[in-house]
Protein backbone atom coordinates (compact mmCIF):
# COMPACT_ATOMS: atom_id res chain seq x y z
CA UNK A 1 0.00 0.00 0.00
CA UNK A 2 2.75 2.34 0.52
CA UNK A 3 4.52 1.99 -2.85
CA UNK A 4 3.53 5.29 -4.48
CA UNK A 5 3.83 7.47 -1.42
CA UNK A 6 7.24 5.72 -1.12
CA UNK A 7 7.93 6.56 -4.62
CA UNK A 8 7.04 9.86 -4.85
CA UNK A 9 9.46 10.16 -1.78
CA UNK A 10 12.28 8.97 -3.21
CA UNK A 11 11.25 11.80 -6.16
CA UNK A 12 11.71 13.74 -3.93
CA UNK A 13 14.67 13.57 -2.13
CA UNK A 14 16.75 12.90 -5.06
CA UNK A 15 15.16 16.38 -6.52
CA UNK A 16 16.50 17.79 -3.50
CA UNK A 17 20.24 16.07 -3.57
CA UNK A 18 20.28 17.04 -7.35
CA UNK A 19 19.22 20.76 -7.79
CA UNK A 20 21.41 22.27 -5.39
CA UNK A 21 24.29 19.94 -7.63
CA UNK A 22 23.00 21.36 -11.24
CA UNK A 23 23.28 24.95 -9.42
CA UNK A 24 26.70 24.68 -8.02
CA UNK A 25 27.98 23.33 -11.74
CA UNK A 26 27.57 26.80 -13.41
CA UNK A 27 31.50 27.83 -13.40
CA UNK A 28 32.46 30.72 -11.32
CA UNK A 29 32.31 34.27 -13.67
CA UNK A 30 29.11 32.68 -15.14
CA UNK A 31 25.27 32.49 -14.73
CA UNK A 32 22.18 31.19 -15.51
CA UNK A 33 19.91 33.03 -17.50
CA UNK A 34 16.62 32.82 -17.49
CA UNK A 35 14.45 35.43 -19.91
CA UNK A 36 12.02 36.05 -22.66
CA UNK A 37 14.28 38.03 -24.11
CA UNK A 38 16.58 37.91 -26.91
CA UNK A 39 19.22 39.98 -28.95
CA UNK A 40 21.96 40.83 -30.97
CA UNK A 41 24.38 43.38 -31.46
CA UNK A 42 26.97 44.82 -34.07
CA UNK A 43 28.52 47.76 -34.99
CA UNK A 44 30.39 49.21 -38.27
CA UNK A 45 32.48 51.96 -38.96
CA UNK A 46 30.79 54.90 -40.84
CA UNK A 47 33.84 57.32 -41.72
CA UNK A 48 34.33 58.48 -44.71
CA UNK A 49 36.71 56.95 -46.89
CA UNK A 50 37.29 60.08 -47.85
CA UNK A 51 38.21 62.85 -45.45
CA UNK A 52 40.74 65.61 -46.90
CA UNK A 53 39.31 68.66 -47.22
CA UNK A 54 36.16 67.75 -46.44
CA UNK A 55 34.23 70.12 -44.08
CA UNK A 56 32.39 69.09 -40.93
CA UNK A 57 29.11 69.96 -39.40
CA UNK A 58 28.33 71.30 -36.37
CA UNK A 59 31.12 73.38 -35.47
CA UNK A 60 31.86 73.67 -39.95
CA UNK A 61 35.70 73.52 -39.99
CA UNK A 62 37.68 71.80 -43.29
CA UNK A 63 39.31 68.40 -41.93
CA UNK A 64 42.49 66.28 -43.09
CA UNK A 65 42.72 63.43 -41.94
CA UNK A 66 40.83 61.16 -38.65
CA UNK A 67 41.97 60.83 -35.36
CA UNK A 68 39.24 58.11 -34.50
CA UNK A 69 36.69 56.65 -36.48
CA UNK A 70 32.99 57.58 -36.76
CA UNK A 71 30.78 53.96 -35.66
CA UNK A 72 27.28 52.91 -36.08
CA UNK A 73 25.56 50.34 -33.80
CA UNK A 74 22.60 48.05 -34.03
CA UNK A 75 20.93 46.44 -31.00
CA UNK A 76 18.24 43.96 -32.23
CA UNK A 77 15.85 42.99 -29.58
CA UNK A 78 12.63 40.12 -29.61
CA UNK A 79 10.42 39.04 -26.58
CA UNK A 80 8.78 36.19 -28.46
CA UNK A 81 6.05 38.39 -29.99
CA UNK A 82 7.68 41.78 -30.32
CA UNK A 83 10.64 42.96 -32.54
CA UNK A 84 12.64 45.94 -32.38
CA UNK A 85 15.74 47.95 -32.59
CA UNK A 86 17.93 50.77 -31.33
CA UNK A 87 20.82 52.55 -33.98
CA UNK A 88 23.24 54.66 -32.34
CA UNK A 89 25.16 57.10 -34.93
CA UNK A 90 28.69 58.67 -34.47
CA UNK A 91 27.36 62.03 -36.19
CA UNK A 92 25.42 65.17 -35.47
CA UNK A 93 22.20 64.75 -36.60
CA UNK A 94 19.16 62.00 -37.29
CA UNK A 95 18.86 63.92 -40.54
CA UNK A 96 14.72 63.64 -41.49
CA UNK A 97 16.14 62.27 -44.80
CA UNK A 98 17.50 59.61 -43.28
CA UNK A 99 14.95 57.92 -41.08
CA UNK A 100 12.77 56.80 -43.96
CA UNK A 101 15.90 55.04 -45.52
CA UNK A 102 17.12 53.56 -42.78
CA UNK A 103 14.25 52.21 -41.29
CA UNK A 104 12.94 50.88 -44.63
CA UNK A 105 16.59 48.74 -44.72
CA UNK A 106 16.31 47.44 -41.66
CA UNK A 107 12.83 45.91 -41.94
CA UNK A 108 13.88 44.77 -44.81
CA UNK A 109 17.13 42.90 -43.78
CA UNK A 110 15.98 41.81 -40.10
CA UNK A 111 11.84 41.54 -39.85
CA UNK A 112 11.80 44.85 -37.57
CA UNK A 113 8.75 46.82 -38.17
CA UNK A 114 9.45 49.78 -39.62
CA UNK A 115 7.86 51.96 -36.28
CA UNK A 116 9.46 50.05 -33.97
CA UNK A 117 13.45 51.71 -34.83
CA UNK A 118 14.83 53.95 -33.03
CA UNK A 119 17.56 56.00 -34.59
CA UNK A 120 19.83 58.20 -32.27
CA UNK A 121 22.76 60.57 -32.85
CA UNK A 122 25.31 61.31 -30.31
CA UNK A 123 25.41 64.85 -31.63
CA UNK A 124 28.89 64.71 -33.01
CA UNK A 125 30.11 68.19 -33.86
CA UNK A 126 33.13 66.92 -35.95
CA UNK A 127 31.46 64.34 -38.64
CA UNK A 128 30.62 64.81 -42.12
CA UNK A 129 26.75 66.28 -43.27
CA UNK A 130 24.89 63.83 -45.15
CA UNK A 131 23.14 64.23 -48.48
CA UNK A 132 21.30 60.63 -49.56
CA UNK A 133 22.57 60.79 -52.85
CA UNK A 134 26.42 60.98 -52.26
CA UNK A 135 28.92 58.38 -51.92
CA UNK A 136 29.46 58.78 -48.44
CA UNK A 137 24.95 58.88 -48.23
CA UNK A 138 24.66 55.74 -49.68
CA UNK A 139 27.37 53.66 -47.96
CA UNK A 140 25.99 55.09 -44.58
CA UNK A 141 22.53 53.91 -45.60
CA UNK A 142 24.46 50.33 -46.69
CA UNK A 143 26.42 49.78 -43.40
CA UNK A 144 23.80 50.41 -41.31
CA UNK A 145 21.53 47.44 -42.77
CA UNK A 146 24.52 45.27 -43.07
CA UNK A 147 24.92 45.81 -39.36
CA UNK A 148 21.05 45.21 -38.81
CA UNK A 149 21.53 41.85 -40.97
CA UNK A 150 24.79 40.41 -38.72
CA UNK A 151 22.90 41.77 -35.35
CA UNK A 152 19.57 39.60 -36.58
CA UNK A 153 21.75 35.66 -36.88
CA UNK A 154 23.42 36.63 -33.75
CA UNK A 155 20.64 36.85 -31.71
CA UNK A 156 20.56 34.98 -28.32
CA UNK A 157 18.82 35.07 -25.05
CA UNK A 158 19.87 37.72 -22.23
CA UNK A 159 18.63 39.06 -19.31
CA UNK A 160 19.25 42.89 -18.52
CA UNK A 161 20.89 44.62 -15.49
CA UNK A 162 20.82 48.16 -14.84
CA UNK A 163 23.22 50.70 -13.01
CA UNK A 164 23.97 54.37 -12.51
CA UNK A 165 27.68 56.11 -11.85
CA UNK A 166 28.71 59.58 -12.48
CA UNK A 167 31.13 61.95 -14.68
CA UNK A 168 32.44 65.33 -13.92
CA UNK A 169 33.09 67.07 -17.15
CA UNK A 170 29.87 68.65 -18.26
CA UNK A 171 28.40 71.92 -17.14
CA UNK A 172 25.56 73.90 -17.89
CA UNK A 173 26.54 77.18 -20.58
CA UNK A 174 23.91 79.59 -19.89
CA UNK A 175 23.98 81.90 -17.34
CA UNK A 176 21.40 84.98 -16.69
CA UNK A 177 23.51 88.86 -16.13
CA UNK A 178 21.22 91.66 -15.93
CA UNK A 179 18.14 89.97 -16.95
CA UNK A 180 19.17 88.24 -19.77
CA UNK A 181 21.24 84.71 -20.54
CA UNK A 182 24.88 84.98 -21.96
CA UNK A 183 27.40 82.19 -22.56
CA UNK A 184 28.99 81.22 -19.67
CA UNK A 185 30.11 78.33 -17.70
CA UNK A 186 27.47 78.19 -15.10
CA UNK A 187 28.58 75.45 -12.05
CA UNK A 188 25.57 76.63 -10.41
CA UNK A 189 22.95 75.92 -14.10
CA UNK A 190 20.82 73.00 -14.06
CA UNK A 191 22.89 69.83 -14.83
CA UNK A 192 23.10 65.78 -14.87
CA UNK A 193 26.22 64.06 -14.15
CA UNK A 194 24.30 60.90 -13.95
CA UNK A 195 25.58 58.05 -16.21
CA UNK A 196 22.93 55.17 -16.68
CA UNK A 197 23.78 51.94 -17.99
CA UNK A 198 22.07 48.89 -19.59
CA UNK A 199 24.04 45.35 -19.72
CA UNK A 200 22.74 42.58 -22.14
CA UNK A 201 23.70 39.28 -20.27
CA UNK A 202 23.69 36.01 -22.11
CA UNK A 203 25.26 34.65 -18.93
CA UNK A 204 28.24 33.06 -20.43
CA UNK A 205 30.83 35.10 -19.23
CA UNK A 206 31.01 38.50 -17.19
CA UNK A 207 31.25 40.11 -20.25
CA UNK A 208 28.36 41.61 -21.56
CA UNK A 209 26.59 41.03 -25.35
CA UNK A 210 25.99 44.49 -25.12
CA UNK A 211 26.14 47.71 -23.34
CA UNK A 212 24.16 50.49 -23.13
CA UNK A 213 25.22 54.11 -21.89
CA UNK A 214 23.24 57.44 -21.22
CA UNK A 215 25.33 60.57 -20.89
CA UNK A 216 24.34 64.42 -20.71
CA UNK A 217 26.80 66.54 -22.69
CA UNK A 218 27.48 68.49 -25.88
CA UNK A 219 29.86 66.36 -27.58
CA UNK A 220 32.04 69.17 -28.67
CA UNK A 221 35.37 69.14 -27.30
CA UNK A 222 36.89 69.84 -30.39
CA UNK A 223 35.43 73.11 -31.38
CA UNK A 224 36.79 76.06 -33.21
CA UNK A 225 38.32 77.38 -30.03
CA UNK A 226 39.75 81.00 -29.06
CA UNK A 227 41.43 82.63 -31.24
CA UNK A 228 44.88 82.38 -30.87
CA UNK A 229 44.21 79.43 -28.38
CA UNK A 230 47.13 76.80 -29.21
CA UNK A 231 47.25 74.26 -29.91
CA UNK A 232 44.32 74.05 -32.00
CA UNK A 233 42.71 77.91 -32.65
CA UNK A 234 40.50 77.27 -35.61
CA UNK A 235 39.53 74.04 -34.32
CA UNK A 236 40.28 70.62 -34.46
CA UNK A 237 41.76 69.73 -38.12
CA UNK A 238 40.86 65.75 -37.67
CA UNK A 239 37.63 64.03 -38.33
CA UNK A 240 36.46 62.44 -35.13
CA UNK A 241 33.44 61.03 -32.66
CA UNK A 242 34.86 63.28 -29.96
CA UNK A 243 34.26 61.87 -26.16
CA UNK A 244 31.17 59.39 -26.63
CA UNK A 245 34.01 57.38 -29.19
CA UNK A 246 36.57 57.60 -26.74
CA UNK A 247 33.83 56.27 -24.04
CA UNK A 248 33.05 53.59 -25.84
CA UNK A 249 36.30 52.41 -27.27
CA UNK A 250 37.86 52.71 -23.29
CA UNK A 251 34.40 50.49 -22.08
CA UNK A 252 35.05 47.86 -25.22
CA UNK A 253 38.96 47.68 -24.59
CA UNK A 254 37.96 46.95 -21.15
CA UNK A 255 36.51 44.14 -22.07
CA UNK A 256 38.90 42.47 -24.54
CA UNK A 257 36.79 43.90 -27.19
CA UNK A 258 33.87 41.02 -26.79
CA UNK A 259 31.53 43.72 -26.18
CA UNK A 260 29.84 46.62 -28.06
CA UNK A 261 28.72 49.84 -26.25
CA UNK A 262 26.75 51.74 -27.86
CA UNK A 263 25.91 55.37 -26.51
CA UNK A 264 22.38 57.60 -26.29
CA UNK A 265 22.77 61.61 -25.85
CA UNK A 266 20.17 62.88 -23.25
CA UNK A 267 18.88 66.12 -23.08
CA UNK A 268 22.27 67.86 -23.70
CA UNK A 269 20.63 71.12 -25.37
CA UNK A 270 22.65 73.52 -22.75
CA UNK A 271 25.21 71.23 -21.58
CA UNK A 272 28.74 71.15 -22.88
CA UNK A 273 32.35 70.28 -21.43
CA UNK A 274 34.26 72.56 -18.85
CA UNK A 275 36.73 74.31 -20.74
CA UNK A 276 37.00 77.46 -19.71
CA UNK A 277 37.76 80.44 -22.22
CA UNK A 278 36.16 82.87 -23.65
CA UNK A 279 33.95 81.74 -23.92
CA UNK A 280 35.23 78.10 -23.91
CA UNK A 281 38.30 76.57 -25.84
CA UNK A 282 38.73 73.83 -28.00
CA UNK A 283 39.82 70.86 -26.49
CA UNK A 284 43.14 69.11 -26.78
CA UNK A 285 44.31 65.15 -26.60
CA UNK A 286 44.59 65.46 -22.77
CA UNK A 287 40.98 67.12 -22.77
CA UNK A 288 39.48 64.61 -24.84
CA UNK A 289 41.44 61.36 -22.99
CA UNK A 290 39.97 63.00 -19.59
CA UNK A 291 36.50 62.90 -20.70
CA UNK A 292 36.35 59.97 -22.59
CA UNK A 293 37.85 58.05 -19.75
CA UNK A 294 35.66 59.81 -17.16
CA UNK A 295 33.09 58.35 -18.92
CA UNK A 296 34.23 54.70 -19.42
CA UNK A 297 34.81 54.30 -16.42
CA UNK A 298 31.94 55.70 -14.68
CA UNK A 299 30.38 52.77 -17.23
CA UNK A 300 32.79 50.12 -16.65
CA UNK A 301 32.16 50.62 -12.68
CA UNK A 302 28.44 50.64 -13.28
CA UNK A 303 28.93 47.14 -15.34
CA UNK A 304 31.13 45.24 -13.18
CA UNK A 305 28.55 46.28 -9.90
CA UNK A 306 25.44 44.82 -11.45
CA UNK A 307 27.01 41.26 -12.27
CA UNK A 308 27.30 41.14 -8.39
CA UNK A 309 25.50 38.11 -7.02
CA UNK A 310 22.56 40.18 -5.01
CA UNK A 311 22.46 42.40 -8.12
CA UNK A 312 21.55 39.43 -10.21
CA UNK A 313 19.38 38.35 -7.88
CA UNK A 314 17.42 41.75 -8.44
CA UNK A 315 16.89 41.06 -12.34
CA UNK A 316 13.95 39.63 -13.85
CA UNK A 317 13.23 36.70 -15.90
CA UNK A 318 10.35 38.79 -18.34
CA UNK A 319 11.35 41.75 -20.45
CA UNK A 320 8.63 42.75 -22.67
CA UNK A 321 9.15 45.37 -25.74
CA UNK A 322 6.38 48.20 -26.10
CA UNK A 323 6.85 50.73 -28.35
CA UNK A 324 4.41 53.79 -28.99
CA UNK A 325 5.28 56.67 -31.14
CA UNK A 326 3.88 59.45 -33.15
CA UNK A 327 4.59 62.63 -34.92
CA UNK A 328 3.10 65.98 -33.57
CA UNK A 329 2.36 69.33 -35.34
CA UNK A 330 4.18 72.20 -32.75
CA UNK A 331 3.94 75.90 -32.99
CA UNK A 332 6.39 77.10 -34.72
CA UNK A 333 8.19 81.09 -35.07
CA UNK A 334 7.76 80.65 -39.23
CA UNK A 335 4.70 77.96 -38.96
CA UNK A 336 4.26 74.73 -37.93
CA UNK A 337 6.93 72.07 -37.19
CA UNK A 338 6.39 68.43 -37.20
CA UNK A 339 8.12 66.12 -35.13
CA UNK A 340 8.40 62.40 -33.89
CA UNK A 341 8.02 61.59 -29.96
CA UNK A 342 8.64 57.70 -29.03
CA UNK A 343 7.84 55.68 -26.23
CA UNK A 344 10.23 52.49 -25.95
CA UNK A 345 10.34 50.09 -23.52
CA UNK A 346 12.61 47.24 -22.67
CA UNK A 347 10.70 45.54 -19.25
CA UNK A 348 11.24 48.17 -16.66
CA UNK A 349 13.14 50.02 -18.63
CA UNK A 350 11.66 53.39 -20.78
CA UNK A 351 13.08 55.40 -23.24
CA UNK A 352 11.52 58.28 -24.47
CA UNK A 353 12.90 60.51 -27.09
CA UNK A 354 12.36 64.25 -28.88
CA UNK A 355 14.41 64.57 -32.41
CA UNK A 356 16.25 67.45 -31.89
CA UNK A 357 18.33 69.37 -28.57
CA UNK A 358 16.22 69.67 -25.42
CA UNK A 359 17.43 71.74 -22.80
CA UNK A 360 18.58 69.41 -19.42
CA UNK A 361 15.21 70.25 -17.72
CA UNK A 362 13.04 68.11 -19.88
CA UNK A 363 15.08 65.81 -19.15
CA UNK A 364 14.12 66.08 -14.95
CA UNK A 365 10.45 66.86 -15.63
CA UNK A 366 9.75 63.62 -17.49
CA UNK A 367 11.74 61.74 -14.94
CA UNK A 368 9.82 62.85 -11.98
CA UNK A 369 6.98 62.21 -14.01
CA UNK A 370 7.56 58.49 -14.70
CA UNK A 371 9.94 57.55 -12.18
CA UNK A 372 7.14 55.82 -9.84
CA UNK A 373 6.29 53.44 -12.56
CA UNK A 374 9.33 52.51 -14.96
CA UNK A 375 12.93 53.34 -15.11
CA UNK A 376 13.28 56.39 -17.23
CA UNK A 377 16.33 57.34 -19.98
CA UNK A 378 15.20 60.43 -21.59
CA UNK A 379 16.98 60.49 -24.79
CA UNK A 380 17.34 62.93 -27.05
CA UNK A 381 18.71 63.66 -30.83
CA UNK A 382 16.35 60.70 -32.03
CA UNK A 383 14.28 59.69 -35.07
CA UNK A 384 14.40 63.61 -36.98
CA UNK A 385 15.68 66.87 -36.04
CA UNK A 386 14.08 70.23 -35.47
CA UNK A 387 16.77 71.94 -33.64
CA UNK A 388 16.63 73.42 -29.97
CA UNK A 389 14.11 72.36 -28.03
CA UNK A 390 14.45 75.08 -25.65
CA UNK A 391 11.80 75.26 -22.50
CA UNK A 392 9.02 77.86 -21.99
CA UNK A 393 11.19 80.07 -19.07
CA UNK A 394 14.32 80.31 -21.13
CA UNK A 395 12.58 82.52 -23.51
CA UNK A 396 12.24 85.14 -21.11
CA UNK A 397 15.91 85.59 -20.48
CA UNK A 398 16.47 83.99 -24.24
CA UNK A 399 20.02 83.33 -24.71
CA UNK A 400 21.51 80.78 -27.68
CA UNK A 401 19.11 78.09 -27.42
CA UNK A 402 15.55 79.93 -27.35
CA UNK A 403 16.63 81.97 -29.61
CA UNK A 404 17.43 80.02 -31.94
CA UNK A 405 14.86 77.53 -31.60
CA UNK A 406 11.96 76.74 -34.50
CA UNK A 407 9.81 76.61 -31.62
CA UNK A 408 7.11 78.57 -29.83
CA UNK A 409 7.96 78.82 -26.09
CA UNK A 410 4.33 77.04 -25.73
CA UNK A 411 5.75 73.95 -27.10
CA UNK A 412 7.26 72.35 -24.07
CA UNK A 413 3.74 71.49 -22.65
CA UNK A 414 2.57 69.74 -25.82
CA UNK A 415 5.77 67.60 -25.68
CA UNK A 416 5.78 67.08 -22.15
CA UNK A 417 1.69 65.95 -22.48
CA UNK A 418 2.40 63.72 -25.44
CA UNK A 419 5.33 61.82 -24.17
CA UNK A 420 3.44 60.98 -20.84
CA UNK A 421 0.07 60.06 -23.51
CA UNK A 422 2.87 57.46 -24.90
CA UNK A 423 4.50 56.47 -21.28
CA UNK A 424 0.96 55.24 -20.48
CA UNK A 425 0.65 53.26 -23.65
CA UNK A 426 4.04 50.98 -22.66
CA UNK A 427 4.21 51.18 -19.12
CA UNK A 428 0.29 49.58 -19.42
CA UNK A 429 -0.51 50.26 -16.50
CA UNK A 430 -3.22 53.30 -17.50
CA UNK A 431 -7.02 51.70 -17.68
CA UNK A 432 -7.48 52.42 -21.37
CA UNK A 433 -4.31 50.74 -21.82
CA UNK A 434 -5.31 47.08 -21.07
CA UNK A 435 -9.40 47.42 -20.80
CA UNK A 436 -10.86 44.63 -22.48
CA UNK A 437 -14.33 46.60 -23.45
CA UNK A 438 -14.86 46.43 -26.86
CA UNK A 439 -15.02 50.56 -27.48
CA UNK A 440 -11.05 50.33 -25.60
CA UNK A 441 -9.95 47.65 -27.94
CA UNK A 442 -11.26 49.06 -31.17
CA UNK A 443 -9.17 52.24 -30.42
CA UNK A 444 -6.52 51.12 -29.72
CA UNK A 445 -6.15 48.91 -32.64
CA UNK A 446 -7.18 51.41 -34.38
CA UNK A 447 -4.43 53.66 -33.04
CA UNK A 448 -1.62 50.47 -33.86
CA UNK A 449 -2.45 50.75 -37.52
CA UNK A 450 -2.39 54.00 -38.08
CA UNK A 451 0.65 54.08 -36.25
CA UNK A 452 1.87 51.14 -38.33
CA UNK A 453 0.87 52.41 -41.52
CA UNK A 454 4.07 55.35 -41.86
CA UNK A 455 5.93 52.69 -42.74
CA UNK A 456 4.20 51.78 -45.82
């Protein structure tokens, strides 16, 4: 009579002699991972072929050669129902021209709906322009899909860990005298130091798949400079990705070069480097080292923390992708401008991005307006461009940015109302966002085509 309680016993115990076993096999400096989640990564290098005498934008200067070259990166992510993908750009601009084609490649090589691509600049001030019909146009456009195509059969399962360090070279540039905002180096200006970072962990060694890093700062080191500033008074004569390349070459060295970090500009609109002149100067190779190590390591730290035991402990096993996005009519000083706001979410993780230069403070409001239900990376320079997206007090002191803004000063609230609208469509967690009543569901598949149907 006792044979199948006895049996079940003896289930047992062996379960519990062998599972503690299978657990202490995984080799020290790896771990089990556990996830919905999979991607790939790869990145290609976008410089010119070629450079002499060619004339970058940003701060326009002729160049002759490269000190370090310009890279694009692809992070390809699926969560079993769900595809999409992140491009990170070594230039100044997500020129509107550009978008289209890119996004139109990459569904085409990789299965990524066209609306669910993010494309981000680092805001390079010492790359080329780009016209679609030149050389350099087209082989852009070419390595960017080729990159999408390796990214999509290397795909694997990872789990994600999150961390935050710091850097100490940026600094706000406005500063009000008398009523009204001059260039200056402002210590006391709104600012964020903060470096976030995103690891992609297939678990088979400590190094990471891929990395992730979010940084605040003009990346403009190598500007024209005072005059008669040596060594470098006109500005820097090499082609270069100035101190988001350095960053990522320092965090990838780290790392034997089994990584690829890819880097996302925040709301960097009034933030540049501390280099004091008048009113700054350009940088030179210790400048540029400093920074660029500053913030690889700040990264680096921020990776090698979160593969701790209790923080891997903290990560979850379900990382669904939600993306919402849409383009908006603003008012504009010379008429309307349009422009692209996106939602994008990676579990707990959510991105939201403007396509142009937001001054830091967007960057705080839609943080403090989010931070209670998702971990927010406001990103901008993303999927277009329309400039300075100055906010509504700066025009009453004006200064650089406002003024030079397409924008009407009441455009920060329409931004600011749209990207929460598209928070609560990821996050999910807004009643009209999961209701089941028929009315819900009928707009909001209604809202998914339209919103798939710019792509076609």
């Amino acid at each position: 009579m006792c044979k199948l309680p006895c049996f079940r016993l003896l289930i047992i115990a062996v379960c519990l002699f062998f599972i503690p076993q299978l657990k202490a096999e995984v080799p020290d400096g790896q771990f089990v991972v556990s996830s919905n989640l999979k991607a790939g990564v790869a990145k290609v290098d976008i410089t010119p072929s070629e450079v002499k005498g060619m004339m970058t934008v940003g701060h326009v200067r002729k160049v002759n050669g490269v000190r370090d070259p310009l890279k694009a990166g692809v992070l390809l992510l699926d969560d079993g129902n769900t595809r999409a993908a992140i491009v990170t750009l070594d230039v100044v601009n997500v020129w509107n021209d550009l978008v289209p084609l890119v996004r139109q490649r990459i569904t085409a090589e990789t299965g990524v709906p066209y609306e669910n691509i993010m494309i981000t600049a680092s805001h390079n001030h010492s790359g080329p322009d780009f016209d679609p019909n030149s050389k350099w146009g087209k082989e852009l456009v070419n390595k960017i899909a080729a990159a999408a195509k390796e990214a999509a059969a290397n795909m694997r399962k990872v789990t994600v860990g999150y961390g935050e360090d710091k850097i100490g070279f940026n600094i706000n540039r406005r500063k009000v005298i008398d009523g009204r905002s001059v260039v200056n180096l402002n210590p006391d200006g709104p600012n964020d130091q903060r470096v976030k970072v995103l690891r992609f962990d297939d678990g088979k060694s400590l190094t990471p798949l891929a990395v992730i890093m979010h940084a605040v700062c003009h990346p403009c080191f190598f500007t024209w400079g005072d005059k008669g500033t040596h060594p470098y008074p006109n500005g820097y004569p090499k082609m270069t990705a100035d101190f988001p390349g350095e960053a990522q070459t320092f965090v990838e060295m780290c790392y034997e070069n089994k990584t690829s970090a890819l880097f996302l500009q925040g709301c960097a609109g009034d933030i540049r480097p501390n280099l004091p002149g008048y009113p700054y100067r350009c940088a030179d190779e210790a400048d540029i080292q400093w920074a660029g190590r500053d913030l690889g390591s700040a990264v680096v730290r921020a990776l090698a923390h979160n593969v701790v035991r209790e923080k891997l402990r903290e990560r979850g096993d379900y990382y669904p992708i939600r993306v919402a996005s849409e383009v908006i009519t603003l008012p504009g000083k010379e008429g309307e401008v349009s422009a692209e706001l996106m939602a994008f979410k990676i579990g707990p993780y959510l991105m939201l991005t403007m396509p142009g230069e937001p001054m830091v403070e967007y960057g705080f409001k839609l943080e403090k307006a989010i931070a209670d239900r998702a971990i927010p990376i406001i990103v901008g320079y993303a999927n277009g461009g329309i400039g300075y997206i100055a906010t509504e007090d700066s025009y009453k002191v004006g200064g650089y940015e406002p003024n030079t803004s397409k924008l009407k000063p009441e455009a920060e609230q329409i931004i600011l109302t749209k990207l929460g609208q598209l928070a609560d469509l990821v996050i999910g967690d807004v009643f009209e966002s999961f209701s089941k009543h028929s009315k819900d569901v009928k707009k909001r598949d209604a809202k998914e085509k339209a919103r798939k149907a710019k792509g076609k």
